[in-house]
Protein backbone atom coordinates (compact mmCIF):
# COMPACT_ATOMS: atom_id res chain seq x y z
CA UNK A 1 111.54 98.65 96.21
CA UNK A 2 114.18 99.92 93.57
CA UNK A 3 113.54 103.28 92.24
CA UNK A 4 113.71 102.48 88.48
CA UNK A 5 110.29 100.28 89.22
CA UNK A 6 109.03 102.89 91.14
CA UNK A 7 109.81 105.40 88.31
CA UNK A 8 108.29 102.88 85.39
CA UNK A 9 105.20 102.94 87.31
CA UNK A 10 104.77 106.33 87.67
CA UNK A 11 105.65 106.94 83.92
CA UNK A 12 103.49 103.88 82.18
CA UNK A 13 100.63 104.06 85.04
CA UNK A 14 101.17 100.56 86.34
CA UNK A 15 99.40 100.53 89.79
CA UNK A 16 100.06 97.46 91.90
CA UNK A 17 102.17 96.43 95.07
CA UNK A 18 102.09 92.06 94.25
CA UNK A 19 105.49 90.74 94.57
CA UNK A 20 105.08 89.02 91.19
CA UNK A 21 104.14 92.09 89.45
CA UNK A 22 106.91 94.15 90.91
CA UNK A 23 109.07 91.28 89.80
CA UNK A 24 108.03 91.78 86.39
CA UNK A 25 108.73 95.18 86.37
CA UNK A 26 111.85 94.91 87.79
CA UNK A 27 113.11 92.38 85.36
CA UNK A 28 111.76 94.79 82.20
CA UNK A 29 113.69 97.61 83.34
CA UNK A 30 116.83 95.32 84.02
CA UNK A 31 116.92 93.55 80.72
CA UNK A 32 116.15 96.84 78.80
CA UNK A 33 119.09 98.11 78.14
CA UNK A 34 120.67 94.74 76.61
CA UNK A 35 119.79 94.28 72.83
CA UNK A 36 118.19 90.75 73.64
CA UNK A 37 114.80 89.62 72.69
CA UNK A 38 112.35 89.34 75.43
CA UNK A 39 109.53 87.07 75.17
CA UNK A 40 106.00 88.56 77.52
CA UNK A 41 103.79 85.82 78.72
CA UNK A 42 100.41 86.11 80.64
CA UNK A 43 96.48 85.93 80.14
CA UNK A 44 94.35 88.22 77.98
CA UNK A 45 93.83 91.68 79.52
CA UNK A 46 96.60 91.35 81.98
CA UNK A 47 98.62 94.46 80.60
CA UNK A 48 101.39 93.27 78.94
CA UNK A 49 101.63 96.25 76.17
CA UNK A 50 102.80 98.33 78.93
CA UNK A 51 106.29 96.28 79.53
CA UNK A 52 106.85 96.26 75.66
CA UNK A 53 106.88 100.33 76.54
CA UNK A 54 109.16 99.62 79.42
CA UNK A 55 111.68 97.98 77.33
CA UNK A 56 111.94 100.61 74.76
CA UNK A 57 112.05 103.56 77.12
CA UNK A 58 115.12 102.43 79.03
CA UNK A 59 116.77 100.79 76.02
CA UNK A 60 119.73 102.41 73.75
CA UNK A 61 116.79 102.32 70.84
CA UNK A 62 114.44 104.87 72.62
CA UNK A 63 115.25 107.87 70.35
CA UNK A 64 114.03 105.25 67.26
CA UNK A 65 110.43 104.02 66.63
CA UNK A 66 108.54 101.29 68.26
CA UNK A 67 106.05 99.54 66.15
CA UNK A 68 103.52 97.52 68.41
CA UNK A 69 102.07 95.17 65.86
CA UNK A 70 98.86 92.66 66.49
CA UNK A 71 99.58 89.71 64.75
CA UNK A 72 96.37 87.82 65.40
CA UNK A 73 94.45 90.83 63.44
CA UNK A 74 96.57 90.57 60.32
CA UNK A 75 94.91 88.37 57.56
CA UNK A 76 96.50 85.58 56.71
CA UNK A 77 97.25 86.76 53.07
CA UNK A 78 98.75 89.68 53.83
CA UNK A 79 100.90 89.58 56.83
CA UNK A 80 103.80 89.00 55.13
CA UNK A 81 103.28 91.75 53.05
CA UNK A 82 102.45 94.07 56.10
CA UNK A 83 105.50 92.78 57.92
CA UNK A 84 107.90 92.54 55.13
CA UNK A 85 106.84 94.58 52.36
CA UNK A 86 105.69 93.69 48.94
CA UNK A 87 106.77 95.14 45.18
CA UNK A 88 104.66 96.49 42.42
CA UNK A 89 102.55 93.72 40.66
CA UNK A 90 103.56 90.94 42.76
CA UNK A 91 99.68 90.27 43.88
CA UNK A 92 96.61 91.49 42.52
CA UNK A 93 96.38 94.75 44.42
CA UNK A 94 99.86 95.84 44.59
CA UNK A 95 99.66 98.53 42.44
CA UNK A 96 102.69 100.21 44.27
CA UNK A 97 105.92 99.29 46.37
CA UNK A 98 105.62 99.14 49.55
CA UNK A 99 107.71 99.00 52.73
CA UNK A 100 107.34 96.45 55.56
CA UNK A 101 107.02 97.01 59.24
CA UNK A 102 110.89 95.71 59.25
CA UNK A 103 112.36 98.03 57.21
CA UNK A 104 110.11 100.87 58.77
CA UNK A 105 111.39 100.64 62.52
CA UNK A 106 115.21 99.53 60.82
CA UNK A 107 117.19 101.00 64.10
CA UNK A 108 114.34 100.65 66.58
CA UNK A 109 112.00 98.22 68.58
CA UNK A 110 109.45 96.05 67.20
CA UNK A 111 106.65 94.68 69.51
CA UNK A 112 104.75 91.21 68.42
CA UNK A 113 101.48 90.90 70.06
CA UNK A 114 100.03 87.47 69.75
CA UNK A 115 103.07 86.15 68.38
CA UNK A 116 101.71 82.45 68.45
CA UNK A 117 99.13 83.43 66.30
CA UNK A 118 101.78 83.77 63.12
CA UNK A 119 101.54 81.14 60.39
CA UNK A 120 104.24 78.68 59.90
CA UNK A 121 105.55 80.39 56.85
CA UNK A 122 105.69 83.89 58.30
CA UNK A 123 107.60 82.28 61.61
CA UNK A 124 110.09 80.72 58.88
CA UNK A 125 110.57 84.44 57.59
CA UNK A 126 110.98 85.70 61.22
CA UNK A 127 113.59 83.16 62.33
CA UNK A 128 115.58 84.67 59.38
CA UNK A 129 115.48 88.24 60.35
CA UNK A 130 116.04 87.33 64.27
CA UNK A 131 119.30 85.06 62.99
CA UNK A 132 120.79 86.87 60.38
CA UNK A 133 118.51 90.08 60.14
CA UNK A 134 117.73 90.09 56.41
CA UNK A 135 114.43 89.37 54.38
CA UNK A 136 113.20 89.75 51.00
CA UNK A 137 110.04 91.85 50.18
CA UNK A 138 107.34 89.69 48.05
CA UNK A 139 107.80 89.71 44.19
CA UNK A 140 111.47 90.56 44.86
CA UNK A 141 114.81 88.91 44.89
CA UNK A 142 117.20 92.21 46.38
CA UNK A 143 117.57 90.70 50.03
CA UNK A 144 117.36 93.93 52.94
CA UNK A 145 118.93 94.23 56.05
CA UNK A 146 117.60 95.56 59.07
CA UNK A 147 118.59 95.97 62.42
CA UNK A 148 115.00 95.39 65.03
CA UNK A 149 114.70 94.65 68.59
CA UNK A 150 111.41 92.03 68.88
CA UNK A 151 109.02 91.42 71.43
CA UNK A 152 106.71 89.20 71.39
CA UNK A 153 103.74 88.39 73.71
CA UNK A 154 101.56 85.95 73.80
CA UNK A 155 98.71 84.22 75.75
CA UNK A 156 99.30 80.86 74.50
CA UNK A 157 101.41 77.95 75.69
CA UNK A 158 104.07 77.94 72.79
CA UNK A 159 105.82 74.88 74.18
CA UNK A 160 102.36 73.21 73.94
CA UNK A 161 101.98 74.70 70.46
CA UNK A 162 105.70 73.26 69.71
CA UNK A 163 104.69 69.85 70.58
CA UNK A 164 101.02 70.29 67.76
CA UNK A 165 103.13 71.49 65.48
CA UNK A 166 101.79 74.95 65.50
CA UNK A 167 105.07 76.92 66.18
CA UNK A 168 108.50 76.50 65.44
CA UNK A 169 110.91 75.09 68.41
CA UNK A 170 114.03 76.94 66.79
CA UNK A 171 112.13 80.43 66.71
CA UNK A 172 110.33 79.62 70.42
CA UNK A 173 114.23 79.45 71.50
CA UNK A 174 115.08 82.66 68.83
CA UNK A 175 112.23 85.05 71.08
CA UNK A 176 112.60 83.56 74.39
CA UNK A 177 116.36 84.66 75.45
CA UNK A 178 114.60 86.66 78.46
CA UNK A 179 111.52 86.00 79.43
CA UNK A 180 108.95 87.56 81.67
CA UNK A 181 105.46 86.48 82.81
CA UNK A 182 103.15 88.95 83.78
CA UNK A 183 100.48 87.83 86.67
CA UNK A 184 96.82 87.48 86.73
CA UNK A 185 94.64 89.53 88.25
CA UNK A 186 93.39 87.08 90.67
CA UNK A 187 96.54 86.54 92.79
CA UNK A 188 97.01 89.87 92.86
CA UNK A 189 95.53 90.40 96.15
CA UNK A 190 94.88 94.23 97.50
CA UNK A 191 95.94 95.61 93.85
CA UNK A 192 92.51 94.77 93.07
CA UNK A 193 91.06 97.48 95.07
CA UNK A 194 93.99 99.38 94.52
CA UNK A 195 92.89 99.70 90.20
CA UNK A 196 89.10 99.91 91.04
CA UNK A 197 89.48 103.05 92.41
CA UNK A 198 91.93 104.32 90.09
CA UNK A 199 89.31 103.98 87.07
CA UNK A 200 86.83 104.88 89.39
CA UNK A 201 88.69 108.01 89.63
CA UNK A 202 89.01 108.43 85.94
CA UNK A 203 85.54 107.74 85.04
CA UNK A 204 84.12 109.64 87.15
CA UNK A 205 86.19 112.52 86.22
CA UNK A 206 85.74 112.23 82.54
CA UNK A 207 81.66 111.71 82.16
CA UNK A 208 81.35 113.94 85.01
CA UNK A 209 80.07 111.00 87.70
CA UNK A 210 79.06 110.92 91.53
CA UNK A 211 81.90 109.38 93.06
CA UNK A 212 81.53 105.15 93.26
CA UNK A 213 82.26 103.60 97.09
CA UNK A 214 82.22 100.49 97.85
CA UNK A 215 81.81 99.04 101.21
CA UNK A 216 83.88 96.34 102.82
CA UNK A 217 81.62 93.50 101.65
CA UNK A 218 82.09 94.96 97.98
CA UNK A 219 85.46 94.82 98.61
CA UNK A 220 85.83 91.48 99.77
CA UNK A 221 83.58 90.65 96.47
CA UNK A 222 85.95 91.78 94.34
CA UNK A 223 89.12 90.43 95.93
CA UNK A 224 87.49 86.75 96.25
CA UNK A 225 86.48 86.66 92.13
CA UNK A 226 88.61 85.03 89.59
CA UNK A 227 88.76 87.53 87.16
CA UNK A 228 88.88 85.83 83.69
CA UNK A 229 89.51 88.84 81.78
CA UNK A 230 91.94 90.18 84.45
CA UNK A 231 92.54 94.23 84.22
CA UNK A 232 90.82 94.41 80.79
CA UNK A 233 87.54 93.40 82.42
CA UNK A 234 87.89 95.22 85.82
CA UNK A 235 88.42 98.45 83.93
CA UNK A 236 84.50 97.49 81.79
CA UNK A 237 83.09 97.00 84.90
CA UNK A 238 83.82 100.41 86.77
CA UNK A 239 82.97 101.78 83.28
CA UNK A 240 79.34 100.39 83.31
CA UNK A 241 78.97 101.00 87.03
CA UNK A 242 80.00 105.21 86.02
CA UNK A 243 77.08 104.66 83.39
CA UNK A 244 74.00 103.70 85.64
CA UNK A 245 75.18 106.47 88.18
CA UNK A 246 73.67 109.45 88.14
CA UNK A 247 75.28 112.43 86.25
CA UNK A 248 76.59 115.53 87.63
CA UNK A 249 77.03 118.16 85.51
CA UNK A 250 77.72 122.11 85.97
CA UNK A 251 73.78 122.51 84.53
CA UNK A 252 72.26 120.01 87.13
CA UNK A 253 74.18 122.12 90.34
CA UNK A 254 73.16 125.15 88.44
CA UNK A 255 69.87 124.33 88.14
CA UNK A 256 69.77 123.06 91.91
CA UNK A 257 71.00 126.39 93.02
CA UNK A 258 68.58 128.11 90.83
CA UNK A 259 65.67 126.05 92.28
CA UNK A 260 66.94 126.87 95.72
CA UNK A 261 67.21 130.59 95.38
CA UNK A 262 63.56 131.05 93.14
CA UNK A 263 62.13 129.53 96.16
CA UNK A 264 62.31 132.50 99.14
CA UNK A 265 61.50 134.98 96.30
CA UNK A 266 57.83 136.32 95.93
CA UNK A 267 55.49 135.11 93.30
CA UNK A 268 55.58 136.19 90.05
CA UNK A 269 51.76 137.44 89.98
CA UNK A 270 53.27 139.76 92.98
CA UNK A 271 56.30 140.75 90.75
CA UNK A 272 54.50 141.93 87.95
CA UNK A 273 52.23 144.70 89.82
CA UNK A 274 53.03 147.35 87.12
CA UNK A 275 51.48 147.31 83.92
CA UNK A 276 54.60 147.98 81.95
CA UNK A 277 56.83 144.95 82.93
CA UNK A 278 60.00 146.06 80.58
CA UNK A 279 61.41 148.06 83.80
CA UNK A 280 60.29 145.93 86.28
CA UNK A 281 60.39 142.76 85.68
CA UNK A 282 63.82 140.79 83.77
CA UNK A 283 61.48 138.01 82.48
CA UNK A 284 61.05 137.36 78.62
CA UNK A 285 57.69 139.05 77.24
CA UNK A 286 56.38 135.40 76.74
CA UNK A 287 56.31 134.63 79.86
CA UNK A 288 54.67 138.05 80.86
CA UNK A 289 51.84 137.59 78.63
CA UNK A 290 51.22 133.80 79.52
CA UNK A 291 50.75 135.50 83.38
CA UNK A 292 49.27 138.13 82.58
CA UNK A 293 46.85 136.92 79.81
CA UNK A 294 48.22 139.44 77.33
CA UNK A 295 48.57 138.87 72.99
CA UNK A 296 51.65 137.45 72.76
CA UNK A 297 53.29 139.88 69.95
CA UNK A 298 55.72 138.17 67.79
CA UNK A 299 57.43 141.26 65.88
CA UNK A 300 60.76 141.11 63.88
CA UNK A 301 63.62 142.59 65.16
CA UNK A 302 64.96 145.42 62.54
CA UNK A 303 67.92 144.92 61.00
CA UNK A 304 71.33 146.43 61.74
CA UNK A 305 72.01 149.34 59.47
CA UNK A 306 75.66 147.40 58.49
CA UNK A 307 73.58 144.28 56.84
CA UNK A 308 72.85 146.28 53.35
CA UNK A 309 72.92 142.94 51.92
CA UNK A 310 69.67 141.71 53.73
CA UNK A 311 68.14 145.29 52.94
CA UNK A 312 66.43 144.02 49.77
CA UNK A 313 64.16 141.38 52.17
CA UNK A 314 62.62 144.05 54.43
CA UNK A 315 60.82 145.50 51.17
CA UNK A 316 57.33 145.11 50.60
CA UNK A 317 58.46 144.92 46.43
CA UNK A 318 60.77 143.67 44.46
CA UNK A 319 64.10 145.28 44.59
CA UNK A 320 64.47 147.75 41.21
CA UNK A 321 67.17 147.07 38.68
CA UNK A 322 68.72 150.51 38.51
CA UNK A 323 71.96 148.88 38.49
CA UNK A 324 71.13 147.04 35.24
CA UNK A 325 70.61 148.75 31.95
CA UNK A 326 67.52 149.21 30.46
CA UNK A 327 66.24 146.21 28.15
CA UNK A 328 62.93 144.81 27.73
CA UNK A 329 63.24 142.20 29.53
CA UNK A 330 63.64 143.71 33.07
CA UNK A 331 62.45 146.77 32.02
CA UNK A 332 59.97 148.00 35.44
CA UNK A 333 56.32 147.93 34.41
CA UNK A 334 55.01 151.27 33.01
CA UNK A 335 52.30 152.49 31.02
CA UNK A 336 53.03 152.18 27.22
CA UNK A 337 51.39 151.76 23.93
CA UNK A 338 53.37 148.41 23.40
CA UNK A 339 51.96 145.29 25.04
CA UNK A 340 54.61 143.12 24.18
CA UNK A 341 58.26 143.99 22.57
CA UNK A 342 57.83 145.23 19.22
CA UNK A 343 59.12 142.93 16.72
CA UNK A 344 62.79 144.60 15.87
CA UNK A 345 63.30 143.71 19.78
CA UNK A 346 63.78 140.43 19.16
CA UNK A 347 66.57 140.73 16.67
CA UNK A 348 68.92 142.62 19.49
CA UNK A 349 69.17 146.37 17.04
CA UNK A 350 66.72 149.23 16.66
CA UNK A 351 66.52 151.04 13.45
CA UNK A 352 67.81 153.92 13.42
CA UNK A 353 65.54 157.62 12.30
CA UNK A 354 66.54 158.86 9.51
């Protein structure tokens, strides 16, 4: 096995020992470092976002950005603004320029997911950036240059597409000039065990899990099943298997060992044989007085003597208003001849003796 696949698994997590799939890997990391587009083929869930990451890491463009774009989740009406940028007022909406996916990654890698997915217009636009690498944003006539790598993936049978009339022949031709196929999951053989225990691993790790085993019929099971979804739907089923396990957390062992230990100790009738239990015993008072029969005495705490601000709540009255002069308004209650303010009061002066 060469090292550089043995590296690129290590680094993008690829687990696997199929001939095919080595293959695969082998011919990423060869045809990375030429500026050539490379065309991915292979079923849904088979993993073929991780040799789009391949290709950029050992290419000349890996200090530059790589934009992984899904094409099939782009609405029709807008992925040529998404991919190539739009100007101000040329749809309702565009209330601002904006720049493409293109112009973004200009010096760097960008990865087509679903590529057969693209309407026939957009593919027209693409076949001009992958011959001549300019484009136009909408509502504008300035043509832009920009210098991408593509690749595209796809599930689809393009030259099947070619022949409905669903994809462009000269473009197929443009994005194949390598191309790689990335095998199922069901000819895979002993990788199949080989993943199941690496999510098992993970899952079990991260929602804190008993540890899943299978036993040689299990594993025969697995090996003998097609495997429609491929790695995307091995990975949901050793999730779902973590979830009806059951959970083992630091409180459950805790509360095991607790269990164990409370069990050789004396009763807690026995414990309490003084009547003062606040030396004796390191229970809460609660549960001294549900033993013991006692009132259960629910007294606030006092306060600290640093929280002057909750001072004011502790008093049986309303705090006084020393702090505030003297009107008639929040003037304390007292004893005085006046039962209400006397009429020059209510015009803010007092007359002055003369």
């Amino acid at each position: 096995m060469n090292a550089d696949v043995i590296q690129a698994q290590h680094e993008f997590g690829i687990i696997g020992t199929c001939p095919q799939l080595l293959q695969a890997i082998s011919a990423a990391v060869q045809a990375a470092p030429y500026d050539v587009n490379v065309l991915i083929l292979g079923e849904n869930g088979v993993g073929k976002e991780d040799f789009h990451k391949i290709l950029h890491r050992y290419s000349l463009r890996s200090s530059k950005k790589c934009i992984a774009i899904n094409c099939g989740a782009l609405p029709e009406g807008t992925i040529n603004s998404e991919l190539f940028g739009h100007m101000k007022g040329s749809f309702t909406g565009a209330i601002a320029d904006h720049a493409g996916y293109f112009e973004v990654a200009n010096g760097g890698t960008i990865f087509l997911d679903e590529v057969g997915e693209l309407p026939l217009d957009t593919q027209a636009r693409l076949l001009r950036v992958l011959e001549s690498g300019e484009f136009q944003r909408m509502g504008s006539s300035e043509v832009k240059k920009t210098d991408v790598r593509i690749v595209a993936a796809t599930n689809r049978d393009l030259l099947k597409a070619i022949g409905q009339g669903k994809f462009r022949e000269d473009l197929y031709y443009r994005l194949s000039t390598i191309t790689i196929r990335v095998p199922p999951l069901r000819v895979r053989g002993k990788d199949i065990y080989l993943l199941f225990r690496k999510f098992a691993s993970d899952f079990t790790s991260r929602y804190r899990k008993e540890r899943i085993t299978l036993t040689p019929e299990a594993q025969r099971a697995l090996e003998a099943y097609t495997w429609p979804g491929n790695v995307r739907q091995l990975r949901h089923l050793v999730r779902k298997s973590c979830g009806s396990t059951s959970p083992r957390s630091r409180r459950a062992s805790r509360w095991a060992t607790t269990t164990s230990t409370t069990t050789t100790r004396s009763s807690p009738a026995k414990r309490h044989s003084s009547t003062s239990c606040s030396s004796t015993c390191r229970t809460s008072s609660t549960r001294c007085a549900s033993i013991w029969g006692w009132p259960m005495l629910r007294s606030r705490p006092p306060l600290p003597a640093t929280a002057s601000w909750l001072r004011p709540m502790q008093l049986s009255r309303p705090p006084t208003t020393r702090h505030r002069p003297m009107t008639w308004k929040n003037r304390r209650p007292s004893r005085s001849r006046w039962t209400s303010p006397p009429h020059w009061a209510e015009k803010g002066h007092r007359p002055q003796n003369r």
